[in-house]
C-alpha atoms as a PDB file:
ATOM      1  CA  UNK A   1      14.002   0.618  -2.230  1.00  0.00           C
ATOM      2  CA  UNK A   2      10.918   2.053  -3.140  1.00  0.00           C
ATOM      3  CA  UNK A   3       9.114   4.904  -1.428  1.00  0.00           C
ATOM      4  CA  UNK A   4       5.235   4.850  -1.189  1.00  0.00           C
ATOM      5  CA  UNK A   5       3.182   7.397   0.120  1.00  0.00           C
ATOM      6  CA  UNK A   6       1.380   6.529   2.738  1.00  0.00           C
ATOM      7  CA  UNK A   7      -0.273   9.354   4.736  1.00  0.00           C
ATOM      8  CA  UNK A   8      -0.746  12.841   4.507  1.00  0.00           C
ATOM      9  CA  UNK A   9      -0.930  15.037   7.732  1.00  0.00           C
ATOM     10  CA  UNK A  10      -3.625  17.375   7.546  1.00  0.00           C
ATOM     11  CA  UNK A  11      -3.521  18.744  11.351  1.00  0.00           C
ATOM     12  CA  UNK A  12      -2.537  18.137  14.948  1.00  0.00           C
ATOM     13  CA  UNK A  13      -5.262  16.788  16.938  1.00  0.00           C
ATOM     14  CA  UNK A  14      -4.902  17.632  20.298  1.00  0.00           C
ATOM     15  CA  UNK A  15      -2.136  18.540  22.997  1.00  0.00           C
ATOM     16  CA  UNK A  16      -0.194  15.491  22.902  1.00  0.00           C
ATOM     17  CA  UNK A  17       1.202  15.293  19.756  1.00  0.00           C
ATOM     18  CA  UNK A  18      -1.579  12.764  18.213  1.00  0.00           C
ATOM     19  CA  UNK A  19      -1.841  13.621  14.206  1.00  0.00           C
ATOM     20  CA  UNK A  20      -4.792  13.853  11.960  1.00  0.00           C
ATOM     21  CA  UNK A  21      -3.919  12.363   9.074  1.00  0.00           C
ATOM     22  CA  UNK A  22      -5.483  10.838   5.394  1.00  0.00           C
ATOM     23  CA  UNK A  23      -4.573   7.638   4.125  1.00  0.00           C
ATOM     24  CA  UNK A  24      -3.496   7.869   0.359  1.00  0.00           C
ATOM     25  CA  UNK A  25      -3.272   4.276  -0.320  1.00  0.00           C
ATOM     26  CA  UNK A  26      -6.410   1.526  -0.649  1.00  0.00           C
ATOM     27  CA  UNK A  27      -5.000  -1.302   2.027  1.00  0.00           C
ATOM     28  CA  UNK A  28      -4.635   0.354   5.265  1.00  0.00           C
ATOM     29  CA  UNK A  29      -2.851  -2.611   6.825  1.00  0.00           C
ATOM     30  CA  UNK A  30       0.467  -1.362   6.076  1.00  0.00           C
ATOM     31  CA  UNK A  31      -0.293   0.564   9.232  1.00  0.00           C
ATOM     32  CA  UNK A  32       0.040  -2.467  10.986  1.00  0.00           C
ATOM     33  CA  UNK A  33       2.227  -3.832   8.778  1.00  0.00           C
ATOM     34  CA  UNK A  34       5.089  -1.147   8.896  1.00  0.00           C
ATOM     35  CA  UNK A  35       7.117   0.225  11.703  1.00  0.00           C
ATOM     36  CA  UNK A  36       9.361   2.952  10.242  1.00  0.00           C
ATOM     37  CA  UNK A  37       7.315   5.912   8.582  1.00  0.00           C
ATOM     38  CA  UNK A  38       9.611   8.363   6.681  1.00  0.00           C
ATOM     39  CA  UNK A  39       9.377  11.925   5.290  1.00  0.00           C
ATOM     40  CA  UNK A  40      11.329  14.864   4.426  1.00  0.00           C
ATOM     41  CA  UNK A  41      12.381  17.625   6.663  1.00  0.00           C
ATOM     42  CA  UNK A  42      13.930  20.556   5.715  1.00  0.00           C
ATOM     43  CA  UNK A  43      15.863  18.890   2.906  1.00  0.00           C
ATOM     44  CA  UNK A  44      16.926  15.751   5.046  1.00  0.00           C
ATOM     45  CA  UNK A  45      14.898  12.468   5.324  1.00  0.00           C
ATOM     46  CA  UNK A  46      13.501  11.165   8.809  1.00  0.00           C
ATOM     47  CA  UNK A  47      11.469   8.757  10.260  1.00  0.00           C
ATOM     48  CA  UNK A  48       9.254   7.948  13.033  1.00  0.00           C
ATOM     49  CA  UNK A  49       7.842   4.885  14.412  1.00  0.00           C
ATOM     50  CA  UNK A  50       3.667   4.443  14.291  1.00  0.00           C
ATOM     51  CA  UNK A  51       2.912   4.545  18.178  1.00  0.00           C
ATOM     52  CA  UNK A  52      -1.170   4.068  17.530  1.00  0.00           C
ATOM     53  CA  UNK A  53      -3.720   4.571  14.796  1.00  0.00           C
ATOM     54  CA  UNK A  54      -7.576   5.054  14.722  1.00  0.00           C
ATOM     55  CA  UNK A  55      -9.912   5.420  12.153  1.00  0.00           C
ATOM     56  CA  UNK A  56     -12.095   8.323  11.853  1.00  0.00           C
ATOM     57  CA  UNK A  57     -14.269   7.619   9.235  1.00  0.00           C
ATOM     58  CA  UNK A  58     -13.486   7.196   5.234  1.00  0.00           C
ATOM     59  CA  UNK A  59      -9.548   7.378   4.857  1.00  0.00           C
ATOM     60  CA  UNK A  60      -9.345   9.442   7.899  1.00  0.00           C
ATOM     61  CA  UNK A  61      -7.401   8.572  11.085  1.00  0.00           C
ATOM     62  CA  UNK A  62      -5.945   9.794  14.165  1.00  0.00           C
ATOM     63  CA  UNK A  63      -2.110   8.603  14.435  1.00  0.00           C
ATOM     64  CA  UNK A  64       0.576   8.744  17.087  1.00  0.00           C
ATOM     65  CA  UNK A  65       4.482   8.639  16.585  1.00  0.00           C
ATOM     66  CA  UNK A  66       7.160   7.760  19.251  1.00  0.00           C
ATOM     67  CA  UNK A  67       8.888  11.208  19.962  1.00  0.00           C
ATOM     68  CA  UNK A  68       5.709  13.457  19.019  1.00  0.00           C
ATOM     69  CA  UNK A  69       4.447  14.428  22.083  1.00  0.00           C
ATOM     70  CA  UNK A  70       2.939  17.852  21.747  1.00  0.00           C
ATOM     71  CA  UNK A  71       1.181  20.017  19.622  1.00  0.00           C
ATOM     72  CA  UNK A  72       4.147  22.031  18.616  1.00  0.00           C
ATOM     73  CA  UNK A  73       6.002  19.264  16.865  1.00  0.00           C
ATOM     74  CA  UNK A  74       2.381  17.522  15.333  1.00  0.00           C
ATOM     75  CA  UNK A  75       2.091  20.995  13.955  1.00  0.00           C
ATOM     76  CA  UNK A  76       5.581  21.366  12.470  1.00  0.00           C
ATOM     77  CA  UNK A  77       4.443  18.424  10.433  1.00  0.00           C
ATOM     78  CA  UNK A  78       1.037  19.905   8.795  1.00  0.00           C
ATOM     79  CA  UNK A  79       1.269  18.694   4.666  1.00  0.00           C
ATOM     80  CA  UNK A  80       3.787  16.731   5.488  1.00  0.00           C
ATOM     81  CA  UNK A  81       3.805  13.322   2.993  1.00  0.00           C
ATOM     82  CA  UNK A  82       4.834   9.873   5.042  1.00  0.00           C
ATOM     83  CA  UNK A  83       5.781   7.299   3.314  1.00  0.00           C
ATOM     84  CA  UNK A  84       7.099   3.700   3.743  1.00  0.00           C
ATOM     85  CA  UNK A  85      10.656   1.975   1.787  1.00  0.00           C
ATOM     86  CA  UNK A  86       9.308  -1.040   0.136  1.00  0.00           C
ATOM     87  CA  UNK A  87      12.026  -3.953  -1.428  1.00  0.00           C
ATOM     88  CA  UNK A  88       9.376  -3.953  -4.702  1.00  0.00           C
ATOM     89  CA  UNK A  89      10.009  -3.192  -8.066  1.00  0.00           C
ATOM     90  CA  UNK A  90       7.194  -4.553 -10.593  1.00  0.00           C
ATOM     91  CA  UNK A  91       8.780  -2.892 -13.215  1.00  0.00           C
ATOM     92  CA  UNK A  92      12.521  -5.573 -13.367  1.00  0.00           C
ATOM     93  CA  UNK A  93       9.708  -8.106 -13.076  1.00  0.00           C
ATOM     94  CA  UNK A  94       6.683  -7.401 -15.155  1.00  0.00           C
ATOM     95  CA  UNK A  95       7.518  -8.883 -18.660  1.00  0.00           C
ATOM     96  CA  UNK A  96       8.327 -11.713 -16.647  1.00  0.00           C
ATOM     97  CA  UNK A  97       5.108 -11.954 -15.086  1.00  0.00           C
ATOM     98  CA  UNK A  98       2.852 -12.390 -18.515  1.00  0.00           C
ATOM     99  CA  UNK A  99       1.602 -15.308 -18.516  1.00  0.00           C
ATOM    100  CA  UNK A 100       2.082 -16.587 -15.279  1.00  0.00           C
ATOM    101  CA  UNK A 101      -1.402 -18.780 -14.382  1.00  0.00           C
ATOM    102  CA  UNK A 102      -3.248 -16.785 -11.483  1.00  0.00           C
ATOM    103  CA  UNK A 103      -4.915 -18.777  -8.766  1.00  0.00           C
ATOM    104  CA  UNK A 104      -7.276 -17.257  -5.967  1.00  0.00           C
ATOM    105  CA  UNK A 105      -7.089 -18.739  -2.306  1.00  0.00           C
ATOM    106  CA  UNK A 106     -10.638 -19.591  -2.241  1.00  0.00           C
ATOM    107  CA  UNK A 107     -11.808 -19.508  -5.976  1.00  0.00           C
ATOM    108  CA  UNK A 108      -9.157 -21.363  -7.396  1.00  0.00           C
ATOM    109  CA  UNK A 109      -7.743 -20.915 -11.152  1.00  0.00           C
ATOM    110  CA  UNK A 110      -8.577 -17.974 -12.671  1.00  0.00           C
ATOM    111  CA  UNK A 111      -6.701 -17.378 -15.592  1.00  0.00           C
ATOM    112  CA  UNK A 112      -3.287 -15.801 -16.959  1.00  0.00           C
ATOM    113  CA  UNK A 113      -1.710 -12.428 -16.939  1.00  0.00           C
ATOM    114  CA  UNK A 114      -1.989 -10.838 -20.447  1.00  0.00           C
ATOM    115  CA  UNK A 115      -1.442  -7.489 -18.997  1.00  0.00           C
ATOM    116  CA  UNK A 116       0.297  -5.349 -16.162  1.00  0.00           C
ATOM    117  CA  UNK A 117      -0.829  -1.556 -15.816  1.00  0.00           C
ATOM    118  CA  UNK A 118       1.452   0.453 -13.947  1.00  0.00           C
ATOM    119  CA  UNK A 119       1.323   4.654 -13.089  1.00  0.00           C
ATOM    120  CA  UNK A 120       3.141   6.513 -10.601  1.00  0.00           C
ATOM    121  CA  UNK A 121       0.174   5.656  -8.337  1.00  0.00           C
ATOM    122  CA  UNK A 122      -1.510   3.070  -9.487  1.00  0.00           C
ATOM    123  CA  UNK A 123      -0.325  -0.817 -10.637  1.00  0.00           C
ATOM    124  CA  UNK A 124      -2.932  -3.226 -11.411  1.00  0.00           C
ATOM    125  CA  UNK A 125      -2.642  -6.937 -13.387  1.00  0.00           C
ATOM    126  CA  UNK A 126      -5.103  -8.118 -16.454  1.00  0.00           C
ATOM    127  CA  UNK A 127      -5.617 -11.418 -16.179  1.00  0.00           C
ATOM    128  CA  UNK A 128      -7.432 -13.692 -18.817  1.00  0.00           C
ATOM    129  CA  UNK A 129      -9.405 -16.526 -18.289  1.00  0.00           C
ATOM    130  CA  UNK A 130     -10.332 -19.388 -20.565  1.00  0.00           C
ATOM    131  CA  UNK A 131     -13.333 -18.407 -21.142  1.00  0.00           C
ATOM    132  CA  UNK A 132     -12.510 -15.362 -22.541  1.00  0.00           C
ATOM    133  CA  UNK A 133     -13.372 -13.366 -18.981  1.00  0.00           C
ATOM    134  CA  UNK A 134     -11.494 -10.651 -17.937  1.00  0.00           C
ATOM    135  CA  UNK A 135     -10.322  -9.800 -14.093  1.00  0.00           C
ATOM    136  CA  UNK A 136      -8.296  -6.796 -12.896  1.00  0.00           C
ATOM    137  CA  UNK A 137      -6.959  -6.938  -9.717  1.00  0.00           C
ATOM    138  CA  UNK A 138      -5.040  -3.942  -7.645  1.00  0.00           C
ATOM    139  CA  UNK A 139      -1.163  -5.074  -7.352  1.00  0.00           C
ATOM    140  CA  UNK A 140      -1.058  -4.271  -3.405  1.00  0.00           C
ATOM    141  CA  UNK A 141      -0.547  -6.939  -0.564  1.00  0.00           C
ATOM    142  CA  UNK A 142      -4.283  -6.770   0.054  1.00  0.00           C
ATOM    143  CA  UNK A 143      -5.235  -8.699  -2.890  1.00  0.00           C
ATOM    144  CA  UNK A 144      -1.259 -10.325  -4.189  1.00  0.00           C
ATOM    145  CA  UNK A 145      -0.295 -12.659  -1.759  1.00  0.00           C
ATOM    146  CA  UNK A 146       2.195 -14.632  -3.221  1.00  0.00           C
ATOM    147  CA  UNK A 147       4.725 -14.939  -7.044  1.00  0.00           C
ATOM    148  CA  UNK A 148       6.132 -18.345  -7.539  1.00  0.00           C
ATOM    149  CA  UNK A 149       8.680 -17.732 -10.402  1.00  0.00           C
ATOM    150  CA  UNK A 150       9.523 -21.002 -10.457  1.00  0.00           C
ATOM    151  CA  UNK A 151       6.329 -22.578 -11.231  1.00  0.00           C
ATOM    152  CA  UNK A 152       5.375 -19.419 -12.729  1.00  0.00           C
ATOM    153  CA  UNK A 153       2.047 -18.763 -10.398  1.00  0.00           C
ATOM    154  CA  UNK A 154       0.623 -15.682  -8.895  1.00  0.00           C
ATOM    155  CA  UNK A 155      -1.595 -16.452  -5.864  1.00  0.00           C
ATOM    156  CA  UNK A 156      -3.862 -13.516  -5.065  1.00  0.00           C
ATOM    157  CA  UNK A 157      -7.016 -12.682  -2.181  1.00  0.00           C
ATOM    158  CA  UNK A 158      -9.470 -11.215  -4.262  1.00  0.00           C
ATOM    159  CA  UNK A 159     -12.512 -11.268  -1.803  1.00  0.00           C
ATOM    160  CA  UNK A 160     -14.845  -8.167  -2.744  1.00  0.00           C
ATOM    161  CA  UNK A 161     -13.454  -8.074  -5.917  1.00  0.00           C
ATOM    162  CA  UNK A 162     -14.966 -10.644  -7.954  1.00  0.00           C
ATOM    163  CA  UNK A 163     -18.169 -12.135  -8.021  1.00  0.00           C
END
């Protein structure tokens, strides 16, 4: 399992435990998708589960969790990095994945992946087309929506990306 950061908490927000709190990662439908949020307490890993979430503008939101229920606890957890176990490690896979033919939902074919960029916070693929264009799309569930290793296909969503 891989942890991903998430959220950071910058500061309670209000008397009933409600959290504001800035989203460090580009999709923020892994608030919806998710249901346990960890992070590290005093040495020991926890988690909560998201009660509510609402945007505030940018990356900015205002986010419940079940058992935080007053300002005392929200405040407790001010800095405080949350992050999400995800079953996903591009790094056993990525040779693998050169070469595999890349087709958009709506677009269609768009090429094959010559490249796979990958930082502590960041993992993108290079694809090629036959023309000689080149597309780089973010690897997050946003935009990747499906590997076929069998037929060798990536199928991505990359609406607002490409033109």
């Amino acid at each position: 399992m891989q942890k991903v950061p998430i959220l950071k908490i910058q500061k309670s927000y209000g008397k009933d435990g409600k959290l504001f709190a800035r989203l460090l990662v580009e999709d923020e439908s892994v608030l919806q998708k998710y249901k346990n949020f960890y992070f590290v307490y005093k040495g020991e890993e926890r988690y909560f589960e998201l009660e509510s979430f609402e945007r505030r503008g940018g990356k900015s939101f205002i986010i419940s969790f079940k058992k935080i229920d007053s300002k005392d606890k929200a405040e407790s957890l001010k800095g405080t990095i949350i992050y999400i176990k995800k079953n996903f490690n591009i790094k056993k896979k990525r040779e693998n994945l050169i070469n595999f033919k890349v087709y958009d939902i709506a677009l269609g074919y768009l090429g094959v992946v010559f490249f796979i960029e990958e930082t502590e916070f960041l993992k993108r693929i290079y694809i090629k087309s036959d023309m000689g264009k080149e597309y780089i799309i973010p690897w997050v569930d946003k935009y990747v929506k499906e590997i076929n290793e069998g037929e060798k296909i990536i199928k991505v969503d990359s609406k607002c990306l490409i033109e």
